[in-house]
Protein backbone atom coordinates (compact mmCIF):
# COMPACT_ATOMS: atom_id res chain seq x y z
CA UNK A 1 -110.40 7.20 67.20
CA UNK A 2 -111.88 6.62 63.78
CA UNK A 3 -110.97 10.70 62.86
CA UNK A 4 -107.72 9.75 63.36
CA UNK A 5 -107.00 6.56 61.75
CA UNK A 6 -109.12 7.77 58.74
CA UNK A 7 -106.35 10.36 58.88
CA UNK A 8 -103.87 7.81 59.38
CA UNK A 9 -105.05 5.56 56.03
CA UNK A 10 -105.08 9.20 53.82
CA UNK A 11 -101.50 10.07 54.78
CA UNK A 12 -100.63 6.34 53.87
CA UNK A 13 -102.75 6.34 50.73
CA UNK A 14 -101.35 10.17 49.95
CA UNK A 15 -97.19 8.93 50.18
CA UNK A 16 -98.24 6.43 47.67
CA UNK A 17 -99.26 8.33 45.45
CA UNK A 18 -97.03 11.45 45.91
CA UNK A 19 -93.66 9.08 46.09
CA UNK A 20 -94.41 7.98 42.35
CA UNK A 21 -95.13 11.15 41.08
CA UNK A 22 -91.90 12.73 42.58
CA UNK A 23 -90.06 10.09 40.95
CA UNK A 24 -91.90 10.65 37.57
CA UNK A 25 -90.64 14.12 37.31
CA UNK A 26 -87.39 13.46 38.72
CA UNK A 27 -86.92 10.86 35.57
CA UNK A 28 -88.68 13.64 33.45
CA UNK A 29 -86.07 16.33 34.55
CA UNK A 30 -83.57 13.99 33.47
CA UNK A 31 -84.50 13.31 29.99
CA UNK A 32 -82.65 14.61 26.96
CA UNK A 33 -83.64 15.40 23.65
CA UNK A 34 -85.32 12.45 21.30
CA UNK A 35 -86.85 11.40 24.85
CA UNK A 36 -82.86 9.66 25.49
CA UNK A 37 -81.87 10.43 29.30
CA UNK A 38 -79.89 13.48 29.43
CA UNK A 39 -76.11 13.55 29.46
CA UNK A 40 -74.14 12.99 32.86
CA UNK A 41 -71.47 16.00 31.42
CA UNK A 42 -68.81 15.38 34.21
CA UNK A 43 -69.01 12.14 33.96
CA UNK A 44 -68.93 12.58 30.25
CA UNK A 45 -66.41 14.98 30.54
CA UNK A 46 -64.12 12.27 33.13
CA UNK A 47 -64.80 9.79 30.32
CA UNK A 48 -63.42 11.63 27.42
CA UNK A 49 -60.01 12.86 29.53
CA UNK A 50 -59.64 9.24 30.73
CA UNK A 51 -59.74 8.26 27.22
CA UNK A 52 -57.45 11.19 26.15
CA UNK A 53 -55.24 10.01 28.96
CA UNK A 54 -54.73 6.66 27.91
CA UNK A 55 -54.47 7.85 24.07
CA UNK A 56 -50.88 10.27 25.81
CA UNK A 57 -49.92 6.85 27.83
CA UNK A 58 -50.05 5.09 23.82
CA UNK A 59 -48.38 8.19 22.21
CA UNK A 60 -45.90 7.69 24.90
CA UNK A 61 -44.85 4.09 24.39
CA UNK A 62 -44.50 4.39 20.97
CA UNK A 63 -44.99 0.52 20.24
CA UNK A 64 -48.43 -0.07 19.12
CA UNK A 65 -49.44 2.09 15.62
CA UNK A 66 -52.49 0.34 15.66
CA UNK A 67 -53.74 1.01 19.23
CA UNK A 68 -52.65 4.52 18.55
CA UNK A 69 -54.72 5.02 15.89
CA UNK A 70 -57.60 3.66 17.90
CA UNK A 71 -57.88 6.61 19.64
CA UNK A 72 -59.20 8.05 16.10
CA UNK A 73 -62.55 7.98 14.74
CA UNK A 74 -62.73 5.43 11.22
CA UNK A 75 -63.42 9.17 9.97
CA UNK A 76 -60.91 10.90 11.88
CA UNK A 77 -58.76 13.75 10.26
CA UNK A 78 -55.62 15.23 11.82
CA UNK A 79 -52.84 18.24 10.55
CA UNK A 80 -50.46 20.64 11.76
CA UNK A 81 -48.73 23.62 10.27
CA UNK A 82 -47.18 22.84 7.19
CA UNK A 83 -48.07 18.92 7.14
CA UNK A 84 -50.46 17.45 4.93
CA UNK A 85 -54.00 17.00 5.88
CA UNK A 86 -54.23 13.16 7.11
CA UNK A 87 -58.00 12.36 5.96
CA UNK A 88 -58.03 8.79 5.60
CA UNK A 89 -57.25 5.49 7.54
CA UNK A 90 -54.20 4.73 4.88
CA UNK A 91 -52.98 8.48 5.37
CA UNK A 92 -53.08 8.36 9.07
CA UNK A 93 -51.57 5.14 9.34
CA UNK A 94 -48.41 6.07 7.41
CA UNK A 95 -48.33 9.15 9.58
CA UNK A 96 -48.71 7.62 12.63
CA UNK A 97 -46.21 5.02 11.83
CA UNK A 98 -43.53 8.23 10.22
CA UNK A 99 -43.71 9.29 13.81
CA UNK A 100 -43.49 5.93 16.58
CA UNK A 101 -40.01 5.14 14.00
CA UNK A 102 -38.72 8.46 14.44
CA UNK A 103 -36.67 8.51 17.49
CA UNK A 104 -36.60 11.97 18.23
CA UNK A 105 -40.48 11.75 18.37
CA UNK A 106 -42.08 13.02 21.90
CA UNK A 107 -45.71 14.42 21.86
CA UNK A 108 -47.05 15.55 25.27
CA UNK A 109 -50.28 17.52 25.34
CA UNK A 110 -52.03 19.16 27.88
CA UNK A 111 -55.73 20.88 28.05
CA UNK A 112 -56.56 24.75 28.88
CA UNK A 113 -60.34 24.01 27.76
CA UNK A 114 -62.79 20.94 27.55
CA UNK A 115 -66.09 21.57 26.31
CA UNK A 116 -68.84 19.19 25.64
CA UNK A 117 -72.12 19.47 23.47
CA UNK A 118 -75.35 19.51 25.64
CA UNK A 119 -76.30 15.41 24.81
CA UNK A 120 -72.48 14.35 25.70
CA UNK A 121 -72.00 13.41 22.38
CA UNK A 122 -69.13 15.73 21.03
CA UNK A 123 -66.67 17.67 22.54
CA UNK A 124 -63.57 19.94 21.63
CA UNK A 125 -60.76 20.41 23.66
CA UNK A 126 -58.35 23.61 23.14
CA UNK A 127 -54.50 23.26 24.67
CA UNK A 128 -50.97 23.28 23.16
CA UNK A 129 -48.61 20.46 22.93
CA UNK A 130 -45.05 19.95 22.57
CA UNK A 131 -44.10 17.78 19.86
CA UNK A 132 -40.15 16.92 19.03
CA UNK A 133 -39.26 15.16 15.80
CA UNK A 134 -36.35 14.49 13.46
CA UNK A 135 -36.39 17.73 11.05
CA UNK A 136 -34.70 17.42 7.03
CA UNK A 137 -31.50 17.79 8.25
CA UNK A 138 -31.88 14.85 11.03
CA UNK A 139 -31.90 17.38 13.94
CA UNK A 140 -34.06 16.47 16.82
CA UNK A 141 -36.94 20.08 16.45
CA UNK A 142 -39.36 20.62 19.07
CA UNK A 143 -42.47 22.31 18.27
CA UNK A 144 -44.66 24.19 20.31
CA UNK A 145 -48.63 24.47 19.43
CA UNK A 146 -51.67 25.17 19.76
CA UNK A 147 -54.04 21.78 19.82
CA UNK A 148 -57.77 21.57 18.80
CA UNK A 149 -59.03 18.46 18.81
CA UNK A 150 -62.86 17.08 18.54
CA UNK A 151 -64.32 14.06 19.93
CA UNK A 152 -67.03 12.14 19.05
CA UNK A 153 -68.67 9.36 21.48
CA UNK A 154 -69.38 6.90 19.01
CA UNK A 155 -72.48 4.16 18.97
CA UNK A 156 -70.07 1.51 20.72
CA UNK A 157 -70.03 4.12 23.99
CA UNK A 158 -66.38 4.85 23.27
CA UNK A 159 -64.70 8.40 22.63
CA UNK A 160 -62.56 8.92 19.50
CA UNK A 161 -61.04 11.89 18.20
CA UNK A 162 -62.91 13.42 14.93
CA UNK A 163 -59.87 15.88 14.66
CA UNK A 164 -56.54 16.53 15.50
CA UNK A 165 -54.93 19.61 14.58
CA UNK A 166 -52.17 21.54 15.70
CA UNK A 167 -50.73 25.48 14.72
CA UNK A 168 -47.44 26.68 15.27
CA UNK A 169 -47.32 29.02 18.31
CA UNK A 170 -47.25 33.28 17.28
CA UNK A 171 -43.05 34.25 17.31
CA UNK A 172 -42.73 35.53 20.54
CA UNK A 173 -42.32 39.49 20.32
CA UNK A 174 -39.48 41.16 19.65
């Protein structure tokens, strides 16, 4: 009888101290560089189209500039083909605004890619997009692209967009 709760009191004593150390390398396994926790990528990854999402809902409405530009980072850049390069709050502003007036203006988007950097902090998504606006001669044009665009997750947790850029699609062979 004492053999066996001897035996008994080990296997206790033993899951006490195995339990720990299973969750010590579990934790371990999970850490990222800088000793951070490692990046949840699909949940990431859900994050950033969520946010991307509600950035086409915005685009959509066409009423708020400001919540629009929201969706960029204080830093954020965007361009197309043969439109200036919109580097700066002021610049994007005006651009943003040029386009929610215009009422031709339609933007949908849609992603072929999503990639995300190892930590989950950046990302670039590859797609096209079809964007209609009033041309020079105040005919409604529709454009179709190919999107990049980069996020960044920012301190504050949230995803904005580094970089927005679109290119005119190849002429379609002749």
């Amino acid at each position: 009888m004492k053999v066996s709760t001897r035996h008994a009191t080990l296997r206790i004593c033993a899951a006490f101290l195995i339990l720990p150390c299973i969750g010590i390398v579990a934790a371990c396994s999970r850490v990222g560089p800088q000793g951070r926790p490692a990046a949840d990528l699909a949940a990431e990854k859900a994050a950033l189209l969520k946010r991307d999402s509600e950035w086409q809902a915005a685009v959509d409405e066409k009423t708020d500039v400001r919540k629009i530009l929201s969706f960029f980072a204080t830093d954020g850049i965007m361009f197309g083909t043969g439109e200036p390069t919109d580097d700066n709050r002021e610049a994007l502003m005006k651009a943003v605004s040029g386009l929610t007036t215009d009422p031709a203006f339609k933007d949908h988007w849609s992603w072929s890619k999503v990639e995300l950097s190892p930590d989950g902090r950046l990302a670039y998504l590859i797609g096209t997009t079809d964007m209609t606006a009033t041309d020079g001669g105040g005919r409604a044009v529709t454009t179709h692209a190919r999107l990049v665009n980069v996020w960044r997750k920012d301190p504050d947790g949230v995803w904005r967009c580094v970089l927005d850029v679109w290119v005119d699609a190849p002429a379609p062979a002749s």
